[in-house]
C-alpha atoms as a PDB file:
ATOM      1  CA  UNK A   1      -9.112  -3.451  12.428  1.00  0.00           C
ATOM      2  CA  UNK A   2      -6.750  -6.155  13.286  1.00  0.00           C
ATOM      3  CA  UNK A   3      -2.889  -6.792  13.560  1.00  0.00           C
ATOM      4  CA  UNK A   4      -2.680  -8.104   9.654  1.00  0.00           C
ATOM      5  CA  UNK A   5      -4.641  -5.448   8.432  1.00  0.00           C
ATOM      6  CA  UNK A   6      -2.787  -2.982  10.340  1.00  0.00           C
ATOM      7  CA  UNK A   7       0.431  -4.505   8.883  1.00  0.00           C
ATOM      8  CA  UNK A   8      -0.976  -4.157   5.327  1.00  0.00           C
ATOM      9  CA  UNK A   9      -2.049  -0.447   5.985  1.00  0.00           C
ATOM     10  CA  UNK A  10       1.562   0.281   7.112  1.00  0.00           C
ATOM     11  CA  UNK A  11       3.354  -1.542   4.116  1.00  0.00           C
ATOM     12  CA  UNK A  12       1.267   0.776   1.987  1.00  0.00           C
ATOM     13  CA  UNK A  13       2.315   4.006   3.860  1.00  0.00           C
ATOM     14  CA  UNK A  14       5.545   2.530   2.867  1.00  0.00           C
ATOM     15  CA  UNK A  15       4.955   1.739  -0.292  1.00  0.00           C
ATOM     16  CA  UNK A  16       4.440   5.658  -1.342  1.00  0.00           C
ATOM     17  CA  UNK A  17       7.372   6.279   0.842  1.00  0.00           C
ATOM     18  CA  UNK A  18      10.063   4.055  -1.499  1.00  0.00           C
ATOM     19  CA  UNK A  19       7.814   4.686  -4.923  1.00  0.00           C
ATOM     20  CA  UNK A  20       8.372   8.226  -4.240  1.00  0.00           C
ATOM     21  CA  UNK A  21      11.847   8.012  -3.419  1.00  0.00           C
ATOM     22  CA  UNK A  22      12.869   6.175  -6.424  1.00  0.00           C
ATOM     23  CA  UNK A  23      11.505   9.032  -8.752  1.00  0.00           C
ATOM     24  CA  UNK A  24      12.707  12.398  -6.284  1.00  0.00           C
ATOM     25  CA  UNK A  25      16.463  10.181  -4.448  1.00  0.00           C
ATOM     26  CA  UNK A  26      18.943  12.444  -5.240  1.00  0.00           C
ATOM     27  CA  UNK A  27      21.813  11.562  -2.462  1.00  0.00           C
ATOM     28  CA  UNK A  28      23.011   8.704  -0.169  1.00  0.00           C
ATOM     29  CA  UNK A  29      21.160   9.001   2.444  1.00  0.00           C
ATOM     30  CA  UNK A  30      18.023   9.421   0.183  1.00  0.00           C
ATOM     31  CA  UNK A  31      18.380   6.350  -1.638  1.00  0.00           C
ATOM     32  CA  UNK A  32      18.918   4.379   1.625  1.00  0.00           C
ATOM     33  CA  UNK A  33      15.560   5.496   2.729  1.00  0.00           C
ATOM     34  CA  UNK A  34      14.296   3.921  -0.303  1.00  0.00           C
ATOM     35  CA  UNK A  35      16.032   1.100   0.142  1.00  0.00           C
ATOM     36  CA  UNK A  36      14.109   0.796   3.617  1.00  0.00           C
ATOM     37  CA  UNK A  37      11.166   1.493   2.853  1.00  0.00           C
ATOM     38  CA  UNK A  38      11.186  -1.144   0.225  1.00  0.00           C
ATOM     39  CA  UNK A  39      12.339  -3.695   2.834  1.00  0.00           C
ATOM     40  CA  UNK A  40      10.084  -2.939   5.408  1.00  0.00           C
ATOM     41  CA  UNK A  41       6.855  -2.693   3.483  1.00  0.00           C
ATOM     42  CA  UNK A  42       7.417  -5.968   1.555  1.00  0.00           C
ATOM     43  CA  UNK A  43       8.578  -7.609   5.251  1.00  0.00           C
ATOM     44  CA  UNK A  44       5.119  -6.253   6.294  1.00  0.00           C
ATOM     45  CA  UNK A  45       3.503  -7.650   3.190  1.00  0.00           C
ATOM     46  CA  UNK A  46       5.097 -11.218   3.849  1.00  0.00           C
ATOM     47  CA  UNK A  47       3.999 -10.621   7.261  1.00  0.00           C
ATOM     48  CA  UNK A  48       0.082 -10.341   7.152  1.00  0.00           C
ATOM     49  CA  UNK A  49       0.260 -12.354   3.995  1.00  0.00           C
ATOM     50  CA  UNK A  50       0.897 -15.490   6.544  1.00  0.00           C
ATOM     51  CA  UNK A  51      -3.047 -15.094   7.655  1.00  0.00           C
ATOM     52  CA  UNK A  52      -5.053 -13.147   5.006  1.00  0.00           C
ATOM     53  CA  UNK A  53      -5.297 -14.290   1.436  1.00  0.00           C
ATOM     54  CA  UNK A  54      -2.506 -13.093  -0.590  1.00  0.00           C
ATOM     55  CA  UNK A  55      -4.728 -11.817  -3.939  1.00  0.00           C
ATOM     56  CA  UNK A  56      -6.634  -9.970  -1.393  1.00  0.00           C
ATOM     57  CA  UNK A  57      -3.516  -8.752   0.928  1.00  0.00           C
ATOM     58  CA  UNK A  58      -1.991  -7.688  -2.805  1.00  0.00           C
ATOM     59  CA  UNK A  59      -4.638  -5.555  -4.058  1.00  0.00           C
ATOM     60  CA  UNK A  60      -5.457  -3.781  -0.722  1.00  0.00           C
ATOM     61  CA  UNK A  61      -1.576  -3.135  -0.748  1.00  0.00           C
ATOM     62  CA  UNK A  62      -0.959  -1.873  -4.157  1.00  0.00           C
ATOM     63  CA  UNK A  63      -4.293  -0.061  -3.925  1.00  0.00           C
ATOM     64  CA  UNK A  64      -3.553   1.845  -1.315  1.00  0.00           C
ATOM     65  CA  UNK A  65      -0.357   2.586  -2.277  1.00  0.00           C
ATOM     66  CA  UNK A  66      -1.481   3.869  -5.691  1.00  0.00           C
ATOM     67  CA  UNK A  67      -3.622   5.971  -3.616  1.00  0.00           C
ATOM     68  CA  UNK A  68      -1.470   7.593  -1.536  1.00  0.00           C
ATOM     69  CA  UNK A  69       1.395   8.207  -4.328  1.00  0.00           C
ATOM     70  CA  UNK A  70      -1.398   9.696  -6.446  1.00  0.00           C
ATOM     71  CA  UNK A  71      -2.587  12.408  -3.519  1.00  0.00           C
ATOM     72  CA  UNK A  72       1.670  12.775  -2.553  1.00  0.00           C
ATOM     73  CA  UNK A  73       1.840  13.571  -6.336  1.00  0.00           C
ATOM     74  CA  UNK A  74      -1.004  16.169  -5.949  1.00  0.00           C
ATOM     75  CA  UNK A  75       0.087  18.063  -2.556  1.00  0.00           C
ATOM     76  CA  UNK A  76       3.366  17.504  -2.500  1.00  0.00           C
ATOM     77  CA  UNK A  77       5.197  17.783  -6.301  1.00  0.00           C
ATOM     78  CA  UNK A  78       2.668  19.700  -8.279  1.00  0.00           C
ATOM     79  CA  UNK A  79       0.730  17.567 -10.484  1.00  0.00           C
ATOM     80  CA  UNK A  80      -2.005  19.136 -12.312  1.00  0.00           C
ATOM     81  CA  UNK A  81      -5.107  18.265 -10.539  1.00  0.00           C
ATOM     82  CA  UNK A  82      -7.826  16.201 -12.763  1.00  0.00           C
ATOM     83  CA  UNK A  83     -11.198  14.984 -11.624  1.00  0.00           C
ATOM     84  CA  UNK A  84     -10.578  12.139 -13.835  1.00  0.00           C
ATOM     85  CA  UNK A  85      -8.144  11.123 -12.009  1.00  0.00           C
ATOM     86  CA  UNK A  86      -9.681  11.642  -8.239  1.00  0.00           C
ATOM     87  CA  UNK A  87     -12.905  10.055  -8.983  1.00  0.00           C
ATOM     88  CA  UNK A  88     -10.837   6.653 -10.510  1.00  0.00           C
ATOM     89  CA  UNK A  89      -8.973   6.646  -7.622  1.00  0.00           C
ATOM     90  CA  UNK A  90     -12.589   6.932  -4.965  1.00  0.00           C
ATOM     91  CA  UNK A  91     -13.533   3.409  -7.567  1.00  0.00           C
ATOM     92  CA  UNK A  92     -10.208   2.220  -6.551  1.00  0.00           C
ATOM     93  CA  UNK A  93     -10.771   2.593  -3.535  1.00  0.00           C
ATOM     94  CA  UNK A  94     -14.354   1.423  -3.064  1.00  0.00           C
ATOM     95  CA  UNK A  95     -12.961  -1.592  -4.515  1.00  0.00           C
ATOM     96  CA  UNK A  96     -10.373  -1.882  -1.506  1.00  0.00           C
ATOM     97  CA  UNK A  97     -12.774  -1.535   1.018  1.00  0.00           C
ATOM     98  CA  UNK A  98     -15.087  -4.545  -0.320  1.00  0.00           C
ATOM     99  CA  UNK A  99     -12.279  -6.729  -0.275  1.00  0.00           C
ATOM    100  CA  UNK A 100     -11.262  -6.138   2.662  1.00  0.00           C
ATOM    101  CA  UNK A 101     -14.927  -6.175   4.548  1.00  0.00           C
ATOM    102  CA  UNK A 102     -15.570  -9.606   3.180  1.00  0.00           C
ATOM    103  CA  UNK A 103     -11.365 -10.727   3.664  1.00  0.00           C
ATOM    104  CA  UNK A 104     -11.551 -13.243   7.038  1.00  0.00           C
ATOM    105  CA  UNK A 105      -8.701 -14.012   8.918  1.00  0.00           C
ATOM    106  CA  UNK A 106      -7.205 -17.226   8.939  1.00  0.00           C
ATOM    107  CA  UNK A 107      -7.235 -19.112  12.010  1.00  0.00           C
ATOM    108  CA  UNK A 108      -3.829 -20.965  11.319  1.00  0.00           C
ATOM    109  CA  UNK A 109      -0.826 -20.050   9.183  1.00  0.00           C
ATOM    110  CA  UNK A 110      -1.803 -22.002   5.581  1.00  0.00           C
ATOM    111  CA  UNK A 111      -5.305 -22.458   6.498  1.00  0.00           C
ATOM    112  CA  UNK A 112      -8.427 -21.877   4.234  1.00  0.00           C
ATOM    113  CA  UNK A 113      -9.416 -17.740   5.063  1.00  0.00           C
END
């Protein structure tokens, strides 16, 4: 896997991060998590947007992120688990991994991918 990829894969980890802060931020120092995990996954997202296709970079993001809030949601605060709901998610995420197999780099920032 390569830098931008990497960079999108870490902006997701972040993305559960602040969506799950805005819903359980009680205090200060909570909320300024949040607040940094928001800036530093969408700096990421900028980031690897600069040499992979931005649809592409976008879904991968938000798909993964939707991923991991869904299993945080599961292990973590006690939702009800549904097959429904798992078996959606393994689509979802089929879908993610086709994009990104067939996703080329860009050689130059602007280029064609």
């Amino acid at each position: 896997m390569n830098r931008n990829w990497t960079y999108v894969l870490i902006a997701a980890l972040f993305e559960v991060g602040w969506v799950v802060g805005l819903k359980h931020a009680n205090n200060i120092l909570e909320w300024t998590g949040t607040v940094i995990a928001i800036i530093v996954s969408f700096g990421l997202l900028i980031l690897s947007g600069k040499r992979l296709p931005v649809g592409t970079v976008y879904a991968v993001f938000t798909g993964l992120g939707t991923t991991g809030t869904v299993l945080m949601e599961f292990l973590v605060f006690g939702e009800p688990f549904k097959w429904a709901k798992v078996i959606l998610i393994m689509v979802l995420l089929t879908g993610i991994i086709g994009l990104k197999v067939i996703t080329k780099e860009s050689a130059a920032e602007g280029a064609e991918a």
